[in-house]
Structure formats: structure tokens, C-alpha cells
C-alpha atoms as a PDB file:
ATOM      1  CA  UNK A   1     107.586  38.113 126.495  1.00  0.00           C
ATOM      2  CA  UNK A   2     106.891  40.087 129.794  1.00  0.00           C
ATOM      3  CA  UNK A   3     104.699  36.760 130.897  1.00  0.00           C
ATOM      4  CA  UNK A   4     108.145  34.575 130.397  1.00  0.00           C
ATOM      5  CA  UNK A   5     110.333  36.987 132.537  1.00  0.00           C
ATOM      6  CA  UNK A   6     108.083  37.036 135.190  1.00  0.00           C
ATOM      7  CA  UNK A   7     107.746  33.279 134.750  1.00  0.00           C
ATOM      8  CA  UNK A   8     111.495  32.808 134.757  1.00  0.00           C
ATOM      9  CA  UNK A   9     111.908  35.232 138.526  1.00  0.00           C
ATOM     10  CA  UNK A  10     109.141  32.866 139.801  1.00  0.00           C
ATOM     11  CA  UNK A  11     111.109  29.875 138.837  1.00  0.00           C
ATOM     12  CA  UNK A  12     114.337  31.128 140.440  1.00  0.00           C
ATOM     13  CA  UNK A  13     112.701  31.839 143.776  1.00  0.00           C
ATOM     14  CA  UNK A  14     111.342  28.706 143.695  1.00  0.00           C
ATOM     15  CA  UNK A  15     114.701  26.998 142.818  1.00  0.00           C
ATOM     16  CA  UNK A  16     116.295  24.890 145.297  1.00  0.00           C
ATOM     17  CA  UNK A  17     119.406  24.962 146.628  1.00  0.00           C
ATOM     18  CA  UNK A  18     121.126  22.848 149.292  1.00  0.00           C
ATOM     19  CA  UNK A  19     123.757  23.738 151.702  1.00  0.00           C
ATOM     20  CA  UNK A  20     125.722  20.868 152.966  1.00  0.00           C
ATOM     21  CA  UNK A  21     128.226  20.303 155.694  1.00  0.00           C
ATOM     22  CA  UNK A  22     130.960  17.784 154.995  1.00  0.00           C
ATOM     23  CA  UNK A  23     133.846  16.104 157.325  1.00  0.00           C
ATOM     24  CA  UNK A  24     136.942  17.217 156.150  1.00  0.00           C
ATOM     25  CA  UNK A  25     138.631  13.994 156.923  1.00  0.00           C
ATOM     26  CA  UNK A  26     135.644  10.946 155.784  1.00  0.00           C
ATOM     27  CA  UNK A  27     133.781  13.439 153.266  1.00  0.00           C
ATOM     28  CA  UNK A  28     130.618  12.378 154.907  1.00  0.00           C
ATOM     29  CA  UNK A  29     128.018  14.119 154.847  1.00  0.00           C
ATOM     30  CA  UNK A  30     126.747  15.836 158.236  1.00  0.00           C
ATOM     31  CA  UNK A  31     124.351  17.857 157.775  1.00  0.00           C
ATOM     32  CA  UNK A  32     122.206  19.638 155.251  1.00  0.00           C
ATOM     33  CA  UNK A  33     119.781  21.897 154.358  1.00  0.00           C
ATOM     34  CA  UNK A  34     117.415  22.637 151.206  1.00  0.00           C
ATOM     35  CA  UNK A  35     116.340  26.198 150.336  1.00  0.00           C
ATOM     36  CA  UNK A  36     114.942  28.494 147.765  1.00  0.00           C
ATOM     37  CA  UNK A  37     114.865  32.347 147.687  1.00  0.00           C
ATOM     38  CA  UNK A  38     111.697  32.518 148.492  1.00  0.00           C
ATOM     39  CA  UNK A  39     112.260  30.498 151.668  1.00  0.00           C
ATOM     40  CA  UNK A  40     115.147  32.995 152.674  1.00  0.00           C
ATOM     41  CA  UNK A  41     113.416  35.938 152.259  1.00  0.00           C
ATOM     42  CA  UNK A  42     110.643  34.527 154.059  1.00  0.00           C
ATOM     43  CA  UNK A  43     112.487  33.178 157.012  1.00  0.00           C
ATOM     44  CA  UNK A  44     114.957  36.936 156.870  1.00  0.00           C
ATOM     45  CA  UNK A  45     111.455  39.084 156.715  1.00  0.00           C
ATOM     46  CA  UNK A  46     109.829  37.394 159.534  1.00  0.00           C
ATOM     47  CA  UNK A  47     112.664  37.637 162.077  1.00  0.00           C
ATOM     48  CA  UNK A  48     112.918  41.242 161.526  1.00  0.00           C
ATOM     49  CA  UNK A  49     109.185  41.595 161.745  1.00  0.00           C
ATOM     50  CA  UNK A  50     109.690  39.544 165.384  1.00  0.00           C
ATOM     51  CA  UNK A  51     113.013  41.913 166.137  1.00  0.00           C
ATOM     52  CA  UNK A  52     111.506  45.385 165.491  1.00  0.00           C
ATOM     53  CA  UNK A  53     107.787  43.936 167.697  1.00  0.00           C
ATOM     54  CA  UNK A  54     110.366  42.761 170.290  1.00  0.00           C
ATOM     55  CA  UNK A  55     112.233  46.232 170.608  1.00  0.00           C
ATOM     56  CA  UNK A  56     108.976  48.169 170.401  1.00  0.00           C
ATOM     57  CA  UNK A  57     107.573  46.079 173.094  1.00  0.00           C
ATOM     58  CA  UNK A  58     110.316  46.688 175.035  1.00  0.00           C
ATOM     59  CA  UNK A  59     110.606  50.773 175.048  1.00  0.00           C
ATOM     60  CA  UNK A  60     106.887  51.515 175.273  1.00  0.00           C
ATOM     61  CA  UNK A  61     106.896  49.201 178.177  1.00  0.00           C
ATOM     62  CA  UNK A  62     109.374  48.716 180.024  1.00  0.00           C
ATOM     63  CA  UNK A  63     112.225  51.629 181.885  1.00  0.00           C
ATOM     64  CA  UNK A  64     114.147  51.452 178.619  1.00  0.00           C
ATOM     65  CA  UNK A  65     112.300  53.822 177.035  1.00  0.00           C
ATOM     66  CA  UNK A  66     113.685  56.214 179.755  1.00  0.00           C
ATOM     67  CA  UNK A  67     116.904  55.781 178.333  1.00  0.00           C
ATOM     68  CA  UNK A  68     115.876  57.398 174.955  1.00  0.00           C
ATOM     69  CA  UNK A  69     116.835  60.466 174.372  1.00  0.00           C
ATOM     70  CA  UNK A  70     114.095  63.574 174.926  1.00  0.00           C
ATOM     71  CA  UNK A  71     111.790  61.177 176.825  1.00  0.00           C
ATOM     72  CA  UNK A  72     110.233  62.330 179.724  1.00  0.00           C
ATOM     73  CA  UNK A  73     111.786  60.063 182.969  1.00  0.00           C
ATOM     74  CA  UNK A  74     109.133  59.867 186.510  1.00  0.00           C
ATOM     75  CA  UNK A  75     110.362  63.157 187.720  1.00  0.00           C
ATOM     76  CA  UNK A  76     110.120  65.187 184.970  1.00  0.00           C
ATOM     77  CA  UNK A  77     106.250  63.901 184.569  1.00  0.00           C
ATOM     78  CA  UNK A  78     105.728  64.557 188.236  1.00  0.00           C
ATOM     79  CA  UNK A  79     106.828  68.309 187.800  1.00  0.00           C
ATOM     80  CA  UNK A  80     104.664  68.975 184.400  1.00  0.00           C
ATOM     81  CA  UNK A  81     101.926  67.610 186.551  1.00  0.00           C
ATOM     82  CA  UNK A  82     102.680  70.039 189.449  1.00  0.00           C
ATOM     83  CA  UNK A  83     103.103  72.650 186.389  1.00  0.00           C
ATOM     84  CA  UNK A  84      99.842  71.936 185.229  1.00  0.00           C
ATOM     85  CA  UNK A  85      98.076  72.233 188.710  1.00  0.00           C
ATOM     86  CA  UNK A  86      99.938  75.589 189.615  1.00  0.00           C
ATOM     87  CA  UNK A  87      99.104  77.020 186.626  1.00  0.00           C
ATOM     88  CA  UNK A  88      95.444  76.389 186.990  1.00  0.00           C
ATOM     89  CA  UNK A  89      95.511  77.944 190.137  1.00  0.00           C
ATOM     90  CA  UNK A  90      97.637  81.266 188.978  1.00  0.00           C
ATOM     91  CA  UNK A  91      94.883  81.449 186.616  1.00  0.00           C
ATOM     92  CA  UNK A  92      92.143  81.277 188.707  1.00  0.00           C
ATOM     93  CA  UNK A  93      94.116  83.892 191.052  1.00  0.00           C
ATOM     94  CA  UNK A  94      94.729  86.258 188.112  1.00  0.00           C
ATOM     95  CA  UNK A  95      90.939  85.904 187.000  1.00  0.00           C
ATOM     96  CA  UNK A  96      89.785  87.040 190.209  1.00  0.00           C
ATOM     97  CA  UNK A  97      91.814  90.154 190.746  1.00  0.00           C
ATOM     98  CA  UNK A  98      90.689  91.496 187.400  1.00  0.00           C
ATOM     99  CA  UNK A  99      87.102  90.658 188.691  1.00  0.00           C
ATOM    100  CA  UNK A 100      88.104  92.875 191.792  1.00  0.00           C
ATOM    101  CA  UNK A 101      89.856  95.490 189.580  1.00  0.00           C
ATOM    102  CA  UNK A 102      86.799  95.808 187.341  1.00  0.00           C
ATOM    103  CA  UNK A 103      84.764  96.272 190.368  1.00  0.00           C
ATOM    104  CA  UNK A 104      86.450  98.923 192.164  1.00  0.00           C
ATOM    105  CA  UNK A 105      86.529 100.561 188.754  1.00  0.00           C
ATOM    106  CA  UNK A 106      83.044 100.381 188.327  1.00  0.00           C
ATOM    107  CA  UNK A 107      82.161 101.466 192.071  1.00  0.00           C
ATOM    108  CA  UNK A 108      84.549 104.334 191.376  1.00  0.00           C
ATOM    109  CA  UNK A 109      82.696 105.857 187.995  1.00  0.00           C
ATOM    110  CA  UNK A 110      79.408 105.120 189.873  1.00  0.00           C
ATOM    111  CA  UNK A 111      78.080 102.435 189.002  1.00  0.00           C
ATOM    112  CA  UNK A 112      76.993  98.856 190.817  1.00  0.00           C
ATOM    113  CA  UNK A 113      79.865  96.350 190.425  1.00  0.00           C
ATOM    114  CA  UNK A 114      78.736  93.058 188.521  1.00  0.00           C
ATOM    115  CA  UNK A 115      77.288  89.612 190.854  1.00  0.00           C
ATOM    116  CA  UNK A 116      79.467  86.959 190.447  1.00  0.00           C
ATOM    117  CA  UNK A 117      76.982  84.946 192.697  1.00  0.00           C
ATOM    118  CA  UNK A 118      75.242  81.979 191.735  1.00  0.00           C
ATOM    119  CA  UNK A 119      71.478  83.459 190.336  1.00  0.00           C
ATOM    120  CA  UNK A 120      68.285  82.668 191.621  1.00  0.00           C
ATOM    121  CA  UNK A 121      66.318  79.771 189.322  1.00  0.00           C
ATOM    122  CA  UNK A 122      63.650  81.825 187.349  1.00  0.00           C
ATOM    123  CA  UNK A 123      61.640  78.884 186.874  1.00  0.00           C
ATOM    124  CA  UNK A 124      61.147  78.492 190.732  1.00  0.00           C
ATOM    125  CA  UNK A 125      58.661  80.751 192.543  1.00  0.00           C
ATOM    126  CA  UNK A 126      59.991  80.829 196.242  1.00  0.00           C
ATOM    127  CA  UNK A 127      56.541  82.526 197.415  1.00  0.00           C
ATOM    128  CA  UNK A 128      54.878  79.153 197.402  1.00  0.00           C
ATOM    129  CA  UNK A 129      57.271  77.212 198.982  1.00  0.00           C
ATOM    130  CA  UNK A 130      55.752  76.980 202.689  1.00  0.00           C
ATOM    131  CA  UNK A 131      58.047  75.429 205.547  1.00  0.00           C
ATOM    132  CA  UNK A 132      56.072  73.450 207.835  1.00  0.00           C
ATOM    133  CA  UNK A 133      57.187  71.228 211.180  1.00  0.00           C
ATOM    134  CA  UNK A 134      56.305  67.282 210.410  1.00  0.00           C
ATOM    135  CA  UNK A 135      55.831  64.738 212.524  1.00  0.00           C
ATOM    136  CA  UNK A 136      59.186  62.927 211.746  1.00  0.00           C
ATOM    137  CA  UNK A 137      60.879  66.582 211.806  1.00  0.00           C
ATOM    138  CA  UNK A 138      59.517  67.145 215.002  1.00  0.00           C
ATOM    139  CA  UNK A 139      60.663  63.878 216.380  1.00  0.00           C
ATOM    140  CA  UNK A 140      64.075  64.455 214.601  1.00  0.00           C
ATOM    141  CA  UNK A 141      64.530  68.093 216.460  1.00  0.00           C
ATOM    142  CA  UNK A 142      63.358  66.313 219.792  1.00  0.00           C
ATOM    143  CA  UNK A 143      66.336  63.764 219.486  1.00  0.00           C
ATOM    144  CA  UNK A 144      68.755  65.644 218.446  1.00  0.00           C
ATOM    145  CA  UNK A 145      68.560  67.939 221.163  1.00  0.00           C
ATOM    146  CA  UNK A 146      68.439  65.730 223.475  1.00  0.00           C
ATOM    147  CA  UNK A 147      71.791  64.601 221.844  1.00  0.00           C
ATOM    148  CA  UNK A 148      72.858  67.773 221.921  1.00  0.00           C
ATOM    149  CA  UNK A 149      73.711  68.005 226.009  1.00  0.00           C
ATOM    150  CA  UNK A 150      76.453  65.319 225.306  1.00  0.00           C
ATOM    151  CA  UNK A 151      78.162  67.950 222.523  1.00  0.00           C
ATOM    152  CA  UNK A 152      81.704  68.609 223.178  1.00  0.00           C
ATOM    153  CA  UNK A 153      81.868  70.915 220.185  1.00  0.00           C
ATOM    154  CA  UNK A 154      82.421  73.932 222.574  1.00  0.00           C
ATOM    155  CA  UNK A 155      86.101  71.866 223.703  1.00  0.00           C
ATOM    156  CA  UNK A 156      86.779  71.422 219.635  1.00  0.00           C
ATOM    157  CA  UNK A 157      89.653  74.028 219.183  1.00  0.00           C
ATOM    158  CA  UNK A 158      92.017  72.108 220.223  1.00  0.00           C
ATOM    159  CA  UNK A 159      95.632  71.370 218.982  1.00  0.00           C
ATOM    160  CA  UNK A 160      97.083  68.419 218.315  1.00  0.00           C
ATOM    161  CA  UNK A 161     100.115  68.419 220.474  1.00  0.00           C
ATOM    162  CA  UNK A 162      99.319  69.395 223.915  1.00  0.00           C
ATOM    163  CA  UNK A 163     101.219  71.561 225.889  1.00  0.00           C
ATOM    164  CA  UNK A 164     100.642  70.901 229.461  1.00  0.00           C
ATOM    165  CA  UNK A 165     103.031  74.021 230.937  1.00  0.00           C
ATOM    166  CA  UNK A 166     100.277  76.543 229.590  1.00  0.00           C
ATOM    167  CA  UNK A 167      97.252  75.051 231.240  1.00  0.00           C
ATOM    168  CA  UNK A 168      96.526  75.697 235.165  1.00  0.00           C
ATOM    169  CA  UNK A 169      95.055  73.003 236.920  1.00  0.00           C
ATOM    170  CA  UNK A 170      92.617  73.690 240.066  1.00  0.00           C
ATOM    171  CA  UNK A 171      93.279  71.379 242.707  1.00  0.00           C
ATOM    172  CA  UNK A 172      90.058  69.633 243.212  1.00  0.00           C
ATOM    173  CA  UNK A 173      90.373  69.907 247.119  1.00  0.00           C
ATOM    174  CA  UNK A 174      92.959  70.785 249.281  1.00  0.00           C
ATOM    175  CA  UNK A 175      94.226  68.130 251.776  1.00  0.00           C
ATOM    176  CA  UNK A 176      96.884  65.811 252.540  1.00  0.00           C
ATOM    177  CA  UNK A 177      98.098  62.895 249.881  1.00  0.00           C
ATOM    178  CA  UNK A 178      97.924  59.729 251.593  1.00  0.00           C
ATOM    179  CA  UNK A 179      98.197  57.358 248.308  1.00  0.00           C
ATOM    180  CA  UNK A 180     100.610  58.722 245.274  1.00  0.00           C
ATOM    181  CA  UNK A 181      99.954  57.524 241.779  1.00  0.00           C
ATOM    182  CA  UNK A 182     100.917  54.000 241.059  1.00  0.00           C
ATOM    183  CA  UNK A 183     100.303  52.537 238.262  1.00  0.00           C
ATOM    184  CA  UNK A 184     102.288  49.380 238.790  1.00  0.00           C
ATOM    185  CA  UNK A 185      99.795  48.286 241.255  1.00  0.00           C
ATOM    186  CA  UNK A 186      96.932  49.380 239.376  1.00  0.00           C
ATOM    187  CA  UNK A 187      96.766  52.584 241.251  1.00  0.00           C
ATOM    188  CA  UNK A 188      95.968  55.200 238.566  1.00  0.00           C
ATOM    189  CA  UNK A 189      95.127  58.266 240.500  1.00  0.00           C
ATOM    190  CA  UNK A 190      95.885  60.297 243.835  1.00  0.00           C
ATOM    191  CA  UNK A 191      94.248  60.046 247.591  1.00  0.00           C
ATOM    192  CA  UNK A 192      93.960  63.191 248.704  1.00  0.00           C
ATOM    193  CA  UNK A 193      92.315  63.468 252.558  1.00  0.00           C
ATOM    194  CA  UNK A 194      90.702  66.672 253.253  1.00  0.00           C
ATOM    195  CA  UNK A 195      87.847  67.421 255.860  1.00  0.00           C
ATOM    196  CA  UNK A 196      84.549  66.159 255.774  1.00  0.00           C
ATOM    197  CA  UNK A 197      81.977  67.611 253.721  1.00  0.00           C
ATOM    198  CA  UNK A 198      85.051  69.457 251.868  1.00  0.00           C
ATOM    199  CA  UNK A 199      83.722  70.616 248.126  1.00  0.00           C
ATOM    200  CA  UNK A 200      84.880  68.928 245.174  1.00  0.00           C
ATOM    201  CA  UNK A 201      86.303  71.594 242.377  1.00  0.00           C
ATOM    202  CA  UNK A 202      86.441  70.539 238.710  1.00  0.00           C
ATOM    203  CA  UNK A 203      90.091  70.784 237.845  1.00  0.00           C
ATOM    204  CA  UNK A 204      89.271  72.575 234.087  1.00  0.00           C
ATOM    205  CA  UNK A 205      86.583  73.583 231.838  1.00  0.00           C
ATOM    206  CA  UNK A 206      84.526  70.421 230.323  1.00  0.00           C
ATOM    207  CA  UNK A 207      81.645  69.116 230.421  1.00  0.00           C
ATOM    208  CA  UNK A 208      80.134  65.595 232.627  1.00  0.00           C
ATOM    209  CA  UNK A 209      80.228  62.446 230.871  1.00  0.00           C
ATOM    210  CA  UNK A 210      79.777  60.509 233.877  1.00  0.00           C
ATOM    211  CA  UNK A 211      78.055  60.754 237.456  1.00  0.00           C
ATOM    212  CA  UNK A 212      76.793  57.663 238.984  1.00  0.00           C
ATOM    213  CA  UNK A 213      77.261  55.453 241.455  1.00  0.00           C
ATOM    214  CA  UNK A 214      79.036  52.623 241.421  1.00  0.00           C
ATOM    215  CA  UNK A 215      79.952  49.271 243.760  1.00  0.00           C
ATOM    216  CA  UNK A 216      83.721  49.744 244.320  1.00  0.00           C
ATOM    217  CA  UNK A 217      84.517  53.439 243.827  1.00  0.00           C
ATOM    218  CA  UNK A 218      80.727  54.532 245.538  1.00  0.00           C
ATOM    219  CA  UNK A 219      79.766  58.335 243.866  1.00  0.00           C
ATOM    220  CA  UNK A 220      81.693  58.823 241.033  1.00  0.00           C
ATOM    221  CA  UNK A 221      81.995  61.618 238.674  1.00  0.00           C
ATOM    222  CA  UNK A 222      83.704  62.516 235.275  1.00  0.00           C
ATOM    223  CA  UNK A 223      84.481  65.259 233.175  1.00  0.00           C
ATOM    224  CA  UNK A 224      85.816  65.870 229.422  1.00  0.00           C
ATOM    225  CA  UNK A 225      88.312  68.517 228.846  1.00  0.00           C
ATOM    226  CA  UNK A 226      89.672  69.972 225.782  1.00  0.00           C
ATOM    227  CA  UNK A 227      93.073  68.670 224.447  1.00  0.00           C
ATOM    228  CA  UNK A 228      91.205  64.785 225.416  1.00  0.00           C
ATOM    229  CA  UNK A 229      91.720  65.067 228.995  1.00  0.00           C
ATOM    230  CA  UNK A 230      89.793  63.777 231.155  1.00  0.00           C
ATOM    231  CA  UNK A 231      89.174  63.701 235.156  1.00  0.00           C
ATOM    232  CA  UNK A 232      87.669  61.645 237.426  1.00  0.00           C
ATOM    233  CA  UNK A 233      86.394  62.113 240.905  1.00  0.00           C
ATOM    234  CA  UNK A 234      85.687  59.074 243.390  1.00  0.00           C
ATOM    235  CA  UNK A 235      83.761  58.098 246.422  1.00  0.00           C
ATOM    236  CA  UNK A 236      82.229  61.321 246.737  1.00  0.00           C
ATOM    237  CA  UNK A 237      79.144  61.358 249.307  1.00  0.00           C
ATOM    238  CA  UNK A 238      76.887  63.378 246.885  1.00  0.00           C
ATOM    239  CA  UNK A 239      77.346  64.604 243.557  1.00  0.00           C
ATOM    240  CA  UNK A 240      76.386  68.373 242.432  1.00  0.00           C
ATOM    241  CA  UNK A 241      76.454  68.450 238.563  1.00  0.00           C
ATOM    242  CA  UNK A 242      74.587  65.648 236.017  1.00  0.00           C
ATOM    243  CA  UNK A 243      75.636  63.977 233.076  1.00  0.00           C
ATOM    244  CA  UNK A 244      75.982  66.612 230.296  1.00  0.00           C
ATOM    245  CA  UNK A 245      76.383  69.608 232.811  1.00  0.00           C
ATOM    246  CA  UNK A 246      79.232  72.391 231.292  1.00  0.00           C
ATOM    247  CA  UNK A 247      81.208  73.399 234.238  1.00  0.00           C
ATOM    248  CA  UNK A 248      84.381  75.880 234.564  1.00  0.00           C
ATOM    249  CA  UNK A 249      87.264  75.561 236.359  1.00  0.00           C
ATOM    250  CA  UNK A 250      86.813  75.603 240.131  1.00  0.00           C
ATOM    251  CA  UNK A 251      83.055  75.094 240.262  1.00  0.00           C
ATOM    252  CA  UNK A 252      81.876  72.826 243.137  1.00  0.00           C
ATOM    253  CA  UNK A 253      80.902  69.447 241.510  1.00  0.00           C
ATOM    254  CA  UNK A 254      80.601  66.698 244.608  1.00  0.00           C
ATOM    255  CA  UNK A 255      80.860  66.595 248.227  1.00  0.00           C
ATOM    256  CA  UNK A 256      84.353  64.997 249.626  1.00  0.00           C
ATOM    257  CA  UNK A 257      83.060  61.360 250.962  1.00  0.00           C
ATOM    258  CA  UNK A 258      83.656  57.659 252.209  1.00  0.00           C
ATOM    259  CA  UNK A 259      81.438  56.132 249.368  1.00  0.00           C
ATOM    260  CA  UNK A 260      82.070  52.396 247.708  1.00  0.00           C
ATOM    261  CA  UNK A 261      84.112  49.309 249.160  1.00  0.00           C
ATOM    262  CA  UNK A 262      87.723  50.173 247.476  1.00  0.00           C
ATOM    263  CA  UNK A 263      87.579  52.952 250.637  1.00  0.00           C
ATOM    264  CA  UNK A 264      89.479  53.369 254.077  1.00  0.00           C
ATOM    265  CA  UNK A 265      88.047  56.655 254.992  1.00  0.00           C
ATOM    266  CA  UNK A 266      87.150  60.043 254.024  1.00  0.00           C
ATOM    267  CA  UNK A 267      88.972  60.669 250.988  1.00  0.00           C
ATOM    268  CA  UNK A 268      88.372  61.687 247.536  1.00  0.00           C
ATOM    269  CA  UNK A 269      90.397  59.696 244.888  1.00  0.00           C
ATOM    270  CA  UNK A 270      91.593  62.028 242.024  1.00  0.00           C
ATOM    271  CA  UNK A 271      92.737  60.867 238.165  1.00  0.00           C
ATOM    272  CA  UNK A 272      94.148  62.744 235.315  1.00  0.00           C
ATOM    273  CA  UNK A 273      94.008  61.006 231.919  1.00  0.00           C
ATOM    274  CA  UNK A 274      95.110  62.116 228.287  1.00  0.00           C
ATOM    275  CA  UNK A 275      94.581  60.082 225.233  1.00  0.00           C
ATOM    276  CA  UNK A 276      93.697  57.171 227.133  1.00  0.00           C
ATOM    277  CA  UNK A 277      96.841  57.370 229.555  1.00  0.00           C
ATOM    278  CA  UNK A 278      96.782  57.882 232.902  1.00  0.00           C
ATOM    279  CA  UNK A 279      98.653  60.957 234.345  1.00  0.00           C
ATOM    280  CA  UNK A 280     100.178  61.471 237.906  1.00  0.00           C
ATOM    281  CA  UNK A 281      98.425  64.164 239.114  1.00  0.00           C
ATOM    282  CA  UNK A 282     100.846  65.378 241.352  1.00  0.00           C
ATOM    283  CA  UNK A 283     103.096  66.412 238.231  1.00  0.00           C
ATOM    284  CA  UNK A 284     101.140  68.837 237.210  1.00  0.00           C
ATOM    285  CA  UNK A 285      98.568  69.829 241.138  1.00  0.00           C
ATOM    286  CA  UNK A 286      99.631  71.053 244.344  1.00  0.00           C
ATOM    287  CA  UNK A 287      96.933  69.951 246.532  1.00  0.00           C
END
């Protein structure tokens, strides 16, 4: 009996049944279509299987889901991120003061406050370890100081932003300015004429990246300041300081001279850069 039932639902859903379209006017027949329950249900499951993947797609993908109710938008992650960090940190703070709290309390009953230093390895005996110069250390050491004379680390604190109104520039020599800056004509310093054998002055603390001689300007020298300034110091008749020399402001560096082609005379030609532009000198030195 129970075997027949079930037979008989199987049968239905397997029935067919056709849906046809007529014209009202002819009777023909336009279009039709042949279906059993089993096909509907099949056809109605699957699109709401492909509707509800669709729409779950959708929200754990895509903005939407920011829409929903309760759901955390880009902001609000951002600040339980910054939450997170703080909090780690207030942590941190809070565990050290009781460290310090529980110190002072146990300096002030007596006793030696806990270590929270990093230990010693046990397993290591530090007696035997013996320090000795190699070759290849030795030759290390050797280049590095030799390095070393080129170190501007002693110009490092410097700020960013440079405020030229609170540094004071020594002239380099006193004289007359025959030849302004100019730097339209490729002119990037100033002429200053002075008497012969007049001493050169460096115009601020640095230290000498360059003194040579060269074709056009004759004896030339050069000096780093802090702040990235540099000066520079032509056709000088004889220089005083060498490459990697620290000098202060106001110490004698050259002799005044007539050296290299680009020269009419006696003269020393001065420049003032700063982050690889030129200054005009005359801005900021009365010579």
C-alpha cells in the first residue's frame, strides 16, 4: 500500500503538462511549453540557489555590504585599528610604571630592585673569548680612518629649513666689489679686490672638500658648512688648509691671488651655495 502511494507522487511529478499560447483571433497555436512538477521545482530551486549565491557574492564583496546595518564601514575599521595600537601602547606604559613603583618600593624597605635587563647566556664563558687585531681588521681600521678625514658628521645637527638671519657670515677679505653676482651670464659668485697677499678667511665652520688647482679658476678652494652650504674660494696664489682640514670661522685658508686664465688681476672670486643653488653673496656679506 505505502509502495503504491509513493508510486502514485512519483507519477504525478513526472506527469506532463503543457502550457499553450493561442491567437485570440485564428486560434493558432503560438507557442508552447511541456512541463512536469518535477521540472518546476527543479527550474524554481535552482534560480533561488543562483539568487541567494548572487546576493551573497555581492555583500561580502562589494561596498554593499557597507550598507547593512551594524557593519563596520572604512572609518570605523581604521579607528579599531588605531584602538588596537593605542591600547598596546597604554599597556606597555602602565606595565612599566608598576615596574618603577615596585622598585622604589623595594629600594625603600631595603632591598635591591629587580633587573629587567636582558641576562647574560650561562652557557657562554666570556673568559675565553680573546679579541685579537686580524689582518683584514687591520686593513679595515686603516681605511676607514683614512675615510674618516672626509666625515661631516660634526656639521650633522642641522635643521631642515634654514634660517639664514641667525647665521653670521665672515667676509672672506675685505676689499672693493668689482663684479656682483650674475647668474644670467653665468657669473655665480662675487669679485672682491683687496691688496696683494691679503688672507683669505673661511666664511663659517666646515670642513675642505676641495683645494686644488685648476686651468681656468688657478688655486681653488672649498668648504662644507652645516645647513648644506657650501663656499668656494678662487684664484688664490697659495692655499693654507688641505682637503679634509676642519676650520672655524675666520681662520686664514689661502692667500688673495691672480691665479688661472678666467682672471684680470688680483682678485679673489667668492661663491655662496645652498642645496645646490647659488647665492649672491652680497645678500647676506659686507665686504
Amino acid at each position: 500500500m505505502v509502495k503504491k502511494k509513493k508510486k502514485r507522487i512519483v507519477n504525478k511529478l513526472r506527469h506532463k503538462y503543457r502550457l499553450i499560447i493561442y491567437n485570440d483571433d485564428t486560434f493558432e497555436e503560438v507557442w508552447f511549453l511541456r512541463l512536469s512538477r518535477l521540472n518546476v521545482f527543479s527550474i524554481v530551486g535552482s534560480a533561488l540557489i543562483l539568487l541567494i549565491t548572487a546576493v551573497i557574492v555581492l555583500i561580502a564583496f562589494t561596498p554593499i555590504r557597507e550598507f547593512i546595518p551594524g557593519y563596520p564601514d572604512g572609518n570605523m575599521r581604521r579607528n579599531i585599528i588605531n584602538n588596537v595600537y593605542k591600547l598596546d601602547s597604554l599597556e606597555n606604559e602602565l606595565e612599566m610604571r608598576d615596574r618603577y613603583f615596585a622598585s622604589i618600593n623595594q629600594i625603600i624597605r631595603g632591598g635591591v630592585p629587580e633587573s629587567y635587563e636582558n641576562t647574560q647566556d650561562t652557557t657562554l664563558r666570556y673568559d675565553d673569548i680573546v679579541f685579537d687585531r686580524s689582518e683584514h681588521d687591520s686593513i679595515l681600521r686603516q681605511q676607514i680612518e683614512q675615510e674618516e678625514i672626509y666625515n661631516l658628521s660634526v656639521l650633522a645637527n642641522s635643521s631642515n629649513k634654514t634660517d639664514f638671519s641667525s647665521i653670521h657670515f665672515y667676509p672672506p677679505v675685505k676689499g672693493l666689489v668689482t663684479n656682483s653676482f650674475n647668474p644670467n651670464i653665468n657669473h655665480f659668485g662675487t669679485d672682491i679686490v683687496a691688496a696683494s697677499n691679503k688672507v683669505v678667511v673661511a666664511a663659517l665652520d666646515g670642513v675642505i672638500t676641495m683645494a686644488n688647482w685648476t686651468l681656468e679658476t688657478g688655486y681653488v678652494i672649498q668648504i662644507q658648512h652645516e645647513n648644506n652650504i657650501i663656499s668656494t674660494y678662487k684664484h688664490n696664489s697659495e692655499l693654507l688648509k688641505k682637503v679634509g682640514n676642519h676650520v672655524t670661522a675666520g681662520e686664514a685658508i689661502a692667500i688673495i691671488g691672480n691665479s688661472g686664465e678666467l682672471t684680470s688681476g688680483p682678485h679673489l672670486h667668492f661663491e655662496l651655495w645652498h642645496n645646490g643653488t647659488p647665492l649672491d653673496p652680497e645678500d647676506y656679506i659686507a665686504f
